[in-house]
N, C-alpha and C. Protein backbone atom coordinates (compact mmCIF):
# COMPACT_ATOMS: atom_id res chain seq x y z
N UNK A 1 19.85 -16.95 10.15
CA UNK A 1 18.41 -17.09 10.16
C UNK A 1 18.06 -18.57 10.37
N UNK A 2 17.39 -18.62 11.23
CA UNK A 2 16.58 -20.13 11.23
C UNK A 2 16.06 -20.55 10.23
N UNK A 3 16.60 -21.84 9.60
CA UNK A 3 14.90 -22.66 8.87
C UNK A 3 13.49 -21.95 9.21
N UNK A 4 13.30 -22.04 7.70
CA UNK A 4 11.94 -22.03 7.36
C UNK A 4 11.25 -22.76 6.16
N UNK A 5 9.63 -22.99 6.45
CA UNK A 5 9.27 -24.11 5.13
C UNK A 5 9.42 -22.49 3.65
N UNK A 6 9.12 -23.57 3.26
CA UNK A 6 8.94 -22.74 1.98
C UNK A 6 7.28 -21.94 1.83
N UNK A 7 6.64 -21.86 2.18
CA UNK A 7 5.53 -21.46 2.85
C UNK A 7 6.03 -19.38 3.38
N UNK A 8 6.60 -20.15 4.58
CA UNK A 8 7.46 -19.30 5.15
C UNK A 8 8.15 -17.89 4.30
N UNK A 9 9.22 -18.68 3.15
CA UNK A 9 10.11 -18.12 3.20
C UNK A 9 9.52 -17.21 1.62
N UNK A 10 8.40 -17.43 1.16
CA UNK A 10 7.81 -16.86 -0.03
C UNK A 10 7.11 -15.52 0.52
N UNK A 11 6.89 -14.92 1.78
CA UNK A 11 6.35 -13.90 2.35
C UNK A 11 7.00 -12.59 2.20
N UNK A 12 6.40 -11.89 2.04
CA UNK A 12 6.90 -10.65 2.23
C UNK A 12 7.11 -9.99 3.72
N UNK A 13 8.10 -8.77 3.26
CA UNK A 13 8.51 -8.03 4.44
C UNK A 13 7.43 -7.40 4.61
N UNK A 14 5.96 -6.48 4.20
CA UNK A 14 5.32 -6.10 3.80
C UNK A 14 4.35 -7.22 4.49
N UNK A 15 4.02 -8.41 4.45
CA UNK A 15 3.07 -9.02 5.25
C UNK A 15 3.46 -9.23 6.34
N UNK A 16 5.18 -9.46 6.63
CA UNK A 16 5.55 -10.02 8.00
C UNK A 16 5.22 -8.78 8.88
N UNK A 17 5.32 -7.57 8.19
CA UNK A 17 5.42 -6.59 9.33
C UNK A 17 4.02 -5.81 9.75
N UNK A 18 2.88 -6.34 8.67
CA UNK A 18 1.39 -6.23 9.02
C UNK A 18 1.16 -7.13 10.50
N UNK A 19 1.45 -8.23 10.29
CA UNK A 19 0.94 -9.40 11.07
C UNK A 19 2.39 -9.34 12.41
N UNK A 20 3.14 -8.55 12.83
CA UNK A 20 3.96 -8.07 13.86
C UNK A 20 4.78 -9.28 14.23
N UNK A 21 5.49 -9.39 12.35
CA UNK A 21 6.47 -10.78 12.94
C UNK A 21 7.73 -10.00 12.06
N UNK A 22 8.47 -10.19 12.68
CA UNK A 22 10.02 -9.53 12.10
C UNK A 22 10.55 -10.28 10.80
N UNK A 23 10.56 -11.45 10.76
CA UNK A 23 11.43 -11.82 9.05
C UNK A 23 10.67 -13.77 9.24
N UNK A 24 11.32 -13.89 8.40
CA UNK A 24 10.40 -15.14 8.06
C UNK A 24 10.12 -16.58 8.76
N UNK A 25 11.67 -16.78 9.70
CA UNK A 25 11.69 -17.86 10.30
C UNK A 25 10.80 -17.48 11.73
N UNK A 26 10.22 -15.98 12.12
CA UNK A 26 9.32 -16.17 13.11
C UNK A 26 8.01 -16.23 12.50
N UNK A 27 7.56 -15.96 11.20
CA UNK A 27 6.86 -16.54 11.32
C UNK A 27 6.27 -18.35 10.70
N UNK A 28 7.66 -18.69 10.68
CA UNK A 28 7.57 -20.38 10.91
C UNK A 28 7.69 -20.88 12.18
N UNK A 29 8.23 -20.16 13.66
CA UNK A 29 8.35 -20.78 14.39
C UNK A 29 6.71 -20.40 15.29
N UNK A 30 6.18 -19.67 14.59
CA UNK A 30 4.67 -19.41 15.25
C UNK A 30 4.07 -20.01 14.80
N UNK A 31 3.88 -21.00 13.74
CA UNK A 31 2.95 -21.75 12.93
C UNK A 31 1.80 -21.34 12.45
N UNK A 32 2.50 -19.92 11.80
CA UNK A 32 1.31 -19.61 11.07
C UNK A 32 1.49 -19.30 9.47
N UNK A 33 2.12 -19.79 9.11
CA UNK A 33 2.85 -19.92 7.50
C UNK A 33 1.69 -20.12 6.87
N UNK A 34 1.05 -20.68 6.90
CA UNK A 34 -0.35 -21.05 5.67
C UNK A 34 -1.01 -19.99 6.09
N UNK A 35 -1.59 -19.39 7.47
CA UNK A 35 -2.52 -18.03 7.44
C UNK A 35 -1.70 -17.30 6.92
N UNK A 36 -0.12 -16.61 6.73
CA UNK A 36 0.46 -15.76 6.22
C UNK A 36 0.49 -16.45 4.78
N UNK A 37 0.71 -17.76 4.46
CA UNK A 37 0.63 -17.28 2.83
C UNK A 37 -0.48 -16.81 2.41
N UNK A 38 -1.62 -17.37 2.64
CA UNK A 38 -2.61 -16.48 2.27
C UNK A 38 -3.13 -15.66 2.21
N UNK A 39 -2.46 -14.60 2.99
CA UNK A 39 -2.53 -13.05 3.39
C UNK A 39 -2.05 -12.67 1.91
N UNK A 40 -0.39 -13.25 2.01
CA UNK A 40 0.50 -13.04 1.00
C UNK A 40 -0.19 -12.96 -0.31
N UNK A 41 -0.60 -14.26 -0.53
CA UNK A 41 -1.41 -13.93 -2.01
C UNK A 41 -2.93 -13.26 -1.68
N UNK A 42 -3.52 -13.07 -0.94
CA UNK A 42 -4.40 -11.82 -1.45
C UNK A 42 -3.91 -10.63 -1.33
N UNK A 43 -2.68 -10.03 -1.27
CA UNK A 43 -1.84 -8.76 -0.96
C UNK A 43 -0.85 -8.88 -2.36
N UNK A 44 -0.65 -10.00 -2.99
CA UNK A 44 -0.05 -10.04 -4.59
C UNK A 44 -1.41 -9.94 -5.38
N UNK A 45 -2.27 -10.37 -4.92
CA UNK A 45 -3.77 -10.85 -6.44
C UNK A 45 -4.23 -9.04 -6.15
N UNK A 46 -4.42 -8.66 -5.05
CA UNK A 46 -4.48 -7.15 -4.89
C UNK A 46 -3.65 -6.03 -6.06
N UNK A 47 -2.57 -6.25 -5.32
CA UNK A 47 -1.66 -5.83 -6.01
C UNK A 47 -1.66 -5.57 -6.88
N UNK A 48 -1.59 -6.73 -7.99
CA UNK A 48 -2.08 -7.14 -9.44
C UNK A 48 -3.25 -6.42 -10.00
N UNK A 49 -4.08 -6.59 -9.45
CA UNK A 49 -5.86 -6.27 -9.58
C UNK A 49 -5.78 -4.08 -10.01
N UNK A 50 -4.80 -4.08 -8.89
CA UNK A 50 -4.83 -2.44 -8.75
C UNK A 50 -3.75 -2.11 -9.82
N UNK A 51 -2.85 -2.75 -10.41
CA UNK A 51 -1.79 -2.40 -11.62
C UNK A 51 -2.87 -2.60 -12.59
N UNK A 52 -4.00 -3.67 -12.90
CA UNK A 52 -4.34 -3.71 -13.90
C UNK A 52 -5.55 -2.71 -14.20
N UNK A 53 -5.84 -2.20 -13.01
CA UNK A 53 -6.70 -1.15 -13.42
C UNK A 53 -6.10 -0.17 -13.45
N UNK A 54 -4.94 0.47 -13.16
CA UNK A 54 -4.07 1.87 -13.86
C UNK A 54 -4.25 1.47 -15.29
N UNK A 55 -3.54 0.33 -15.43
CA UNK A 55 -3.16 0.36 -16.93
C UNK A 55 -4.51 0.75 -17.68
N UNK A 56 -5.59 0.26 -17.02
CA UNK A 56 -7.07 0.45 -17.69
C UNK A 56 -7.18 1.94 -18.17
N UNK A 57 -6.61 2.52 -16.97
CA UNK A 57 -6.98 3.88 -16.91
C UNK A 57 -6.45 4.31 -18.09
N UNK A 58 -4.77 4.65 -18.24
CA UNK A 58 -3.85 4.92 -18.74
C UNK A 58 -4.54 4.55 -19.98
N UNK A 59 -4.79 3.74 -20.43
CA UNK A 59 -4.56 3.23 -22.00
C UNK A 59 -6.21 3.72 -22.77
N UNK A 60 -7.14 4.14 -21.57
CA UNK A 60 -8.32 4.97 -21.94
C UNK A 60 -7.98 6.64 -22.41
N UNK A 61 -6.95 6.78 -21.53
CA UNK A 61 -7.07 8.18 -21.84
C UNK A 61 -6.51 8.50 -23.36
């Protein structure tokens, strides 16, 4: 695998394969690591957001 920043290499397989980039060093060699991290974390704060409302659920019933 090619270098990648660390930017890069914190992405998911799961965002790389939304945004039609195969694994992480393409999308460092496209220069788009900062628009993909930020995908990244609103697809973790999501994530998060939707576990914490099961648990909401769950712990009502």
């Amino acid at each position: 695998m090619t270098a990648a920043c660390a930017l890069a290499r914190s992405l998911s397989a799961e965002t790389l394969r939304q945004h039609g980039l195969r694994d992480q060093a393409d999308a460092h060699r496209a220069a788009r690591c900062a628009e993909l991290w930020a995908a990244e974390q609103r697809r973790r704060h999501d994530a998060a957001a939707l576990d914490r409302y099961a648990d909401t659920q769950e712990t009502s019933r």
